[in-house]
Protein backbone atom coordinates (compact mmCIF):
# COMPACT_ATOMS: atom_id res chain seq x y z
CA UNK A 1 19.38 -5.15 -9.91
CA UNK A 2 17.63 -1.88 -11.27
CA UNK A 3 16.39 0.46 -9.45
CA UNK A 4 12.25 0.90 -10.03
CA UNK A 5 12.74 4.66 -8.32
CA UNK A 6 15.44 6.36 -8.78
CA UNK A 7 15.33 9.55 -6.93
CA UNK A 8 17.25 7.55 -4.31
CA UNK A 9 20.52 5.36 -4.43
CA UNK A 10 20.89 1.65 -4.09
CA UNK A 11 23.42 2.46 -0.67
CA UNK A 12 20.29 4.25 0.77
CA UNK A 13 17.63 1.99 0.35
CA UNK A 14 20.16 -0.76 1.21
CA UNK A 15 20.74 1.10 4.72
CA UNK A 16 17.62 1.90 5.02
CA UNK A 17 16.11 -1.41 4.75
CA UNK A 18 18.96 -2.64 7.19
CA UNK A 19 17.90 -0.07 9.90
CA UNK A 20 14.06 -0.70 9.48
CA UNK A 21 14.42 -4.58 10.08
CA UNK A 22 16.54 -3.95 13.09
CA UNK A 23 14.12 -1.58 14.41
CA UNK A 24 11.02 -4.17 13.36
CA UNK A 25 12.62 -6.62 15.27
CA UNK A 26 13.31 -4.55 18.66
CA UNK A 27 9.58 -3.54 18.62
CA UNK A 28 8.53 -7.21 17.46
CA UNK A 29 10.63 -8.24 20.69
CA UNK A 30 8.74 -5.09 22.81
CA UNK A 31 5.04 -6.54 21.34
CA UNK A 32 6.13 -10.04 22.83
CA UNK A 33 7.03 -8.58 26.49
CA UNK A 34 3.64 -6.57 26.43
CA UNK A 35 1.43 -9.66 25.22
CA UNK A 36 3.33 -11.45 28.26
CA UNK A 37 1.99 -8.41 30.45
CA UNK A 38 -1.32 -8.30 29.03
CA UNK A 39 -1.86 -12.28 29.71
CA UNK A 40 -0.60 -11.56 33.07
CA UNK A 41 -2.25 -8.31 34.37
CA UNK A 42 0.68 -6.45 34.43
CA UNK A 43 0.81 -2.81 34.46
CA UNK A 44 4.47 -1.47 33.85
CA UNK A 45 3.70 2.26 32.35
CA UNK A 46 2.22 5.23 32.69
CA UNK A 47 -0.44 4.98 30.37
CA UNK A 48 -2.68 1.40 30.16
CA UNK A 49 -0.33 -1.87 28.84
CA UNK A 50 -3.05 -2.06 26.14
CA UNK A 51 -2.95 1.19 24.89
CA UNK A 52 0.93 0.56 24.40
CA UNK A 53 0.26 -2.33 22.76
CA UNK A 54 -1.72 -0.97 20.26
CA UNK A 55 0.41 1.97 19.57
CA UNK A 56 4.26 -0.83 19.17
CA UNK A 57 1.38 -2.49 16.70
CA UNK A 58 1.11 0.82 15.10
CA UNK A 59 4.54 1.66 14.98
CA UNK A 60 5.21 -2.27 13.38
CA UNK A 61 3.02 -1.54 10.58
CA UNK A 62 4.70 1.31 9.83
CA UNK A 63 7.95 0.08 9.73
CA UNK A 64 6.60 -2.84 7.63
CA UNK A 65 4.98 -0.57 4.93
CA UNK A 66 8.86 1.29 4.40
CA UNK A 67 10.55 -1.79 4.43
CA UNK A 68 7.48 -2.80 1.30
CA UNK A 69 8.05 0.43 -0.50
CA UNK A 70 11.43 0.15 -0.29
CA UNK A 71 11.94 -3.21 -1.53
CA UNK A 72 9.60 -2.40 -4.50
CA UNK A 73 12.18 0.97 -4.95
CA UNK A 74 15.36 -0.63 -4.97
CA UNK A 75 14.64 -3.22 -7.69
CA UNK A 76 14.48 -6.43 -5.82
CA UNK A 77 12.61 -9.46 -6.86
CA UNK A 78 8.49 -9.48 -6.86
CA UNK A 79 8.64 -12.88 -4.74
CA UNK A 80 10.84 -10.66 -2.33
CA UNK A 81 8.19 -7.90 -2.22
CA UNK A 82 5.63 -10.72 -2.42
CA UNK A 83 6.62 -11.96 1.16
CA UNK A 84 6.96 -8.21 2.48
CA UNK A 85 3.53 -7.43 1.35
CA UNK A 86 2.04 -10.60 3.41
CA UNK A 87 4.02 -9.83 6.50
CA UNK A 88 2.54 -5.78 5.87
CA UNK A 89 -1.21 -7.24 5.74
CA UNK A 90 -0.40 -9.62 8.61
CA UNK A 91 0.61 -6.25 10.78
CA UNK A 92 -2.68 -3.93 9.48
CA UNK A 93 -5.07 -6.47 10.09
CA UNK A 94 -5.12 -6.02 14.32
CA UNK A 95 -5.34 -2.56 14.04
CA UNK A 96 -6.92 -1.50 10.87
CA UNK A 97 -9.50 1.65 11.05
CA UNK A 98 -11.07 3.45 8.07
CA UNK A 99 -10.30 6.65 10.41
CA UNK A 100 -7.15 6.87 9.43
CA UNK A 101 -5.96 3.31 7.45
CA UNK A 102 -7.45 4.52 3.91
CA UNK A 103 -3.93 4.95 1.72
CA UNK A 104 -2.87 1.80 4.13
CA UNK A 105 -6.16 -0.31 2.79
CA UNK A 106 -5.80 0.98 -0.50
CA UNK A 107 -2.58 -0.01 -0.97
CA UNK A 108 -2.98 -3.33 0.35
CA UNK A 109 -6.28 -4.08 -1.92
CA UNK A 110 -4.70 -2.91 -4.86
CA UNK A 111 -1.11 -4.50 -4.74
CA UNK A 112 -3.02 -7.60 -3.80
CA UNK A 113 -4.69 -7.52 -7.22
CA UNK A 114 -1.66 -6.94 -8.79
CA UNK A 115 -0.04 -9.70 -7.41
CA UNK A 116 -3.06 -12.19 -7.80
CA UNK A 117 -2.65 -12.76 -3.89
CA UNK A 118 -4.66 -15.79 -2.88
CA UNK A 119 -7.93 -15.44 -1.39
CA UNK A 120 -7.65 -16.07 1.99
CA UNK A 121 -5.39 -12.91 2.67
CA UNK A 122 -7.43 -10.56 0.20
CA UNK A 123 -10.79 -11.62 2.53
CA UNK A 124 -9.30 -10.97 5.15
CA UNK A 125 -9.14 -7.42 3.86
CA UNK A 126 -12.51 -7.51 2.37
CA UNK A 127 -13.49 -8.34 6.05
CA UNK A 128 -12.18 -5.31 7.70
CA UNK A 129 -13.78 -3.13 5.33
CA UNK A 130 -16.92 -4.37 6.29
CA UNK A 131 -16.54 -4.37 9.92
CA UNK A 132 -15.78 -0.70 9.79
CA UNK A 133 -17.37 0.77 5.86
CA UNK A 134 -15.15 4.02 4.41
CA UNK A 135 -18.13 3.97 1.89
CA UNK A 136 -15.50 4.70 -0.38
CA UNK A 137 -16.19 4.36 -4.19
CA UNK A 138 -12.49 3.74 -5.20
CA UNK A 139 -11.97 0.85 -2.65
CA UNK A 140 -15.35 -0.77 -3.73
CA UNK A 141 -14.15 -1.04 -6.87
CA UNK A 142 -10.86 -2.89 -5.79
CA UNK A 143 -12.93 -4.91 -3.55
CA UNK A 144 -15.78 -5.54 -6.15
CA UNK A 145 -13.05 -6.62 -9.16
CA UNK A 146 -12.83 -10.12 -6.30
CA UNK A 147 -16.70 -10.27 -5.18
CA UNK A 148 -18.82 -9.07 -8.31
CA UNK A 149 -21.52 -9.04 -5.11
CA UNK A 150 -19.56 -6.07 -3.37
CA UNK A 151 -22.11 -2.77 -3.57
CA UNK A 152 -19.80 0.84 -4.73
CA UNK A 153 -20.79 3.56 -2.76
CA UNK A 154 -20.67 6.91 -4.89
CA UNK A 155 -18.31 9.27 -2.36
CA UNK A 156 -14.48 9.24 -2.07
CA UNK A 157 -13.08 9.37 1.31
CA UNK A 158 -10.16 11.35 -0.40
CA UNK A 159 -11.67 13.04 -4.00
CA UNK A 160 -8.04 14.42 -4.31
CA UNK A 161 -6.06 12.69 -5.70
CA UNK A 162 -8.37 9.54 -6.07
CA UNK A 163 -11.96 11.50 -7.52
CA UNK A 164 -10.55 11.38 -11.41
CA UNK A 165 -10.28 7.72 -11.15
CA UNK A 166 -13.91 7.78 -11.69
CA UNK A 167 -13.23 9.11 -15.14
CA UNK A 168 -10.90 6.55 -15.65
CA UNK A 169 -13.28 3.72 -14.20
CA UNK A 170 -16.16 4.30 -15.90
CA UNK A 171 -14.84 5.25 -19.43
CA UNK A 172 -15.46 1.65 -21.70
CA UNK A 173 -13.26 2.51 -24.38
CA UNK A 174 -9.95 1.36 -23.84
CA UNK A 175 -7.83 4.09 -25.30
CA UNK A 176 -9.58 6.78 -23.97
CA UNK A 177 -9.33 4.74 -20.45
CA UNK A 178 -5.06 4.74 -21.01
CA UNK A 179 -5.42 8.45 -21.76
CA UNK A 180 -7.12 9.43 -18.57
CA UNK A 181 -5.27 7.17 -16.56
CA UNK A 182 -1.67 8.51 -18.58
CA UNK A 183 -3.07 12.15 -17.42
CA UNK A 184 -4.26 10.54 -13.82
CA UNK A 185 -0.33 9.72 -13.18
CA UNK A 186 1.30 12.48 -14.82
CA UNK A 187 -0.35 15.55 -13.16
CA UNK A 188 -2.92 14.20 -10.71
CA UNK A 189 -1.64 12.00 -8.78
CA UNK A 190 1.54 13.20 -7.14
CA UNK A 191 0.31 16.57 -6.96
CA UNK A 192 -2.56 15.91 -5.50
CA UNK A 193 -0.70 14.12 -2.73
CA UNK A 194 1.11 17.45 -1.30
CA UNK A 195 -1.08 17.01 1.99
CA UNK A 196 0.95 13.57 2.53
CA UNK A 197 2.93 13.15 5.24
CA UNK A 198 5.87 11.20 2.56
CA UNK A 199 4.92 14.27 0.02
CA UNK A 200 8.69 15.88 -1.37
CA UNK A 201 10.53 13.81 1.13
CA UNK A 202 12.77 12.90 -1.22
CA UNK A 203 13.90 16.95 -0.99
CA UNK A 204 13.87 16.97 2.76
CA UNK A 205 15.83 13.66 3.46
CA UNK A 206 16.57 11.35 1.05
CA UNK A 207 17.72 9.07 2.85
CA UNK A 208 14.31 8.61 4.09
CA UNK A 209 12.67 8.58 0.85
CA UNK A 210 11.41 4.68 0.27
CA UNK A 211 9.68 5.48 -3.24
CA UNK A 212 6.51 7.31 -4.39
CA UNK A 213 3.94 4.15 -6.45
CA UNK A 214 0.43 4.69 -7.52
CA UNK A 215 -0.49 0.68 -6.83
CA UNK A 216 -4.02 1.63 -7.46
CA UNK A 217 -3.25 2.62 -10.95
CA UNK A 218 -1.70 -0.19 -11.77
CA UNK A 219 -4.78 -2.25 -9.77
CA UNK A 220 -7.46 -0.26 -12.04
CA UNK A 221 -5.23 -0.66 -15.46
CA UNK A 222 -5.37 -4.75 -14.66
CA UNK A 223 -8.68 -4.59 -14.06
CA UNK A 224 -9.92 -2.91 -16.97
CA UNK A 225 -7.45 -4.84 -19.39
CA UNK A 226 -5.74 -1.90 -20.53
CA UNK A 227 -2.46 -1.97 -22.57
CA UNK A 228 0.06 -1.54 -19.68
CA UNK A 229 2.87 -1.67 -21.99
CA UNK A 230 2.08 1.77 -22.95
CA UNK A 231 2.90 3.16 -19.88
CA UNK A 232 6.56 1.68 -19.20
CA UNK A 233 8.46 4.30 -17.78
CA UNK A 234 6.04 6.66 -16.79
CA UNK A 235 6.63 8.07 -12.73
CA UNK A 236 4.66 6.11 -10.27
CA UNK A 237 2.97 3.34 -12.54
CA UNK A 238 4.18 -0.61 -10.97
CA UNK A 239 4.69 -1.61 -14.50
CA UNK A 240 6.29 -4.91 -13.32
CA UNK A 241 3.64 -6.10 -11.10
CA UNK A 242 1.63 -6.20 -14.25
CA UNK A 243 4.03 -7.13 -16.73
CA UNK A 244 5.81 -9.96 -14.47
CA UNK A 245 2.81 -10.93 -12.13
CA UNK A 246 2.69 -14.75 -14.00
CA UNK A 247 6.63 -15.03 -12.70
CA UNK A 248 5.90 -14.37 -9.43
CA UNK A 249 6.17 -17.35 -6.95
């Protein structure tokens, strides 16, 4: 199989994927002791067995979301990254908070438009955004492209890198849409990500790099009916989620 990100090797993401299961399944194995605990009333740390319950819930997710990217990076099949995606929703529902869940709920929103995820998991979604509103415009507009109903706040939670997806939303003519959105991945995006904590970590430790994917861009280019073919190859884009999504079982 081809790799979709190449700044890392097949062997690493291969590893890598190895050591995050076995790790997901140790703290899987820890989050069934502590529900045991919690249905009992047992107290066996320092701080409160709920508070460590939500925090192995926390560390789950995010050993679910590198396992995701990673199996996007390394080239496997979309019905492979189909299943990791539902497993990463099943983990961020419990704990979700706008506070500090936005790339998590982005993410999740957009590659769930991409892969024309049923609606019972993207509600479930739509549901935690309303129990606790980032008023986000970007988000509304994932949310809205489902339930025409859904009202877009004008504020980003994040205006950089997201803000100049307004441009790109609101522009109706197609070409100039692709242009901003072309410009968007090529020297907004990544750039504007430098305050990320997976920012360059390709540099630092590739071995712990598990790929670098705009979903929403490929979300908002599927949404507006935009010619996705002319982005093939460009850094960051998920052409395959678009170009493949009808193979996807």
């Amino acid at each position: 199989m081809d790799l979709r990100d190449t700044l890392s090797t097949e062997e690493n993401y291969k590893d890598g994927l190895i050591s995050n299961r076995e790790a997901l399944l140790y703290f899987q194995e820890k989050l069934r002791k502590l529900q045991s605990d919690l249905d009992n009333g047992i107290e066996n740390y320092k701080k409160p067995t709920i508070e460590v319950y939500k925090s192995t819930l926390a560390t789950i997710l995010s050993y679910q979301r590198d396992i995701l990217l990673a199996t996007y990076s390394s080239g496997a099949s979309l019905s492979a990254f189909k299943k990791e995606y539902i497993s990463f929703v099943s983990f961020l529902i419990p704990i979700w908070r706008k506070e500090w869940g936005y790339e998590q709920m982005l993410w999740a929103l957009s590659i769930g438009i991409l892969l024309e995820i049923d609606e019972e998991i993207f509600d479930q979604l739509v549901d935690l955004v309303k129990k606790d509103d980032p008023e986000d415009y970007l988000i509304d507009y994932l949310i809205q492209s489902r339930h025409p109903e859904w009202k877009i706040w004008i504020n980003y939670d994040f205006p950089r890198p997201y803000g100049f997806t307004r441009k790109i939303i609101e522009e109706e003519n197609s070409e100039q849409a692709l242009k901003l959105l072309k410009e968007c991945l090529t020297k907004k995006w990544y750039q504007g990500n430098r305050d990320a904590a997976w920012y360059d970590l390709h540099k630092q430790n590739v071995k712990n790099h598990v790929g670098y994917w705009s979903f929403e861009s490929g979300a908002l280019c599927k949404i507006k009916g935009l010619d996705y073919k002319e982005l093939k190859g460009l850094s960051y884009f998920p052409y395959d989620l678009i170009a493949e999504c009808g193979t996807i079982k």
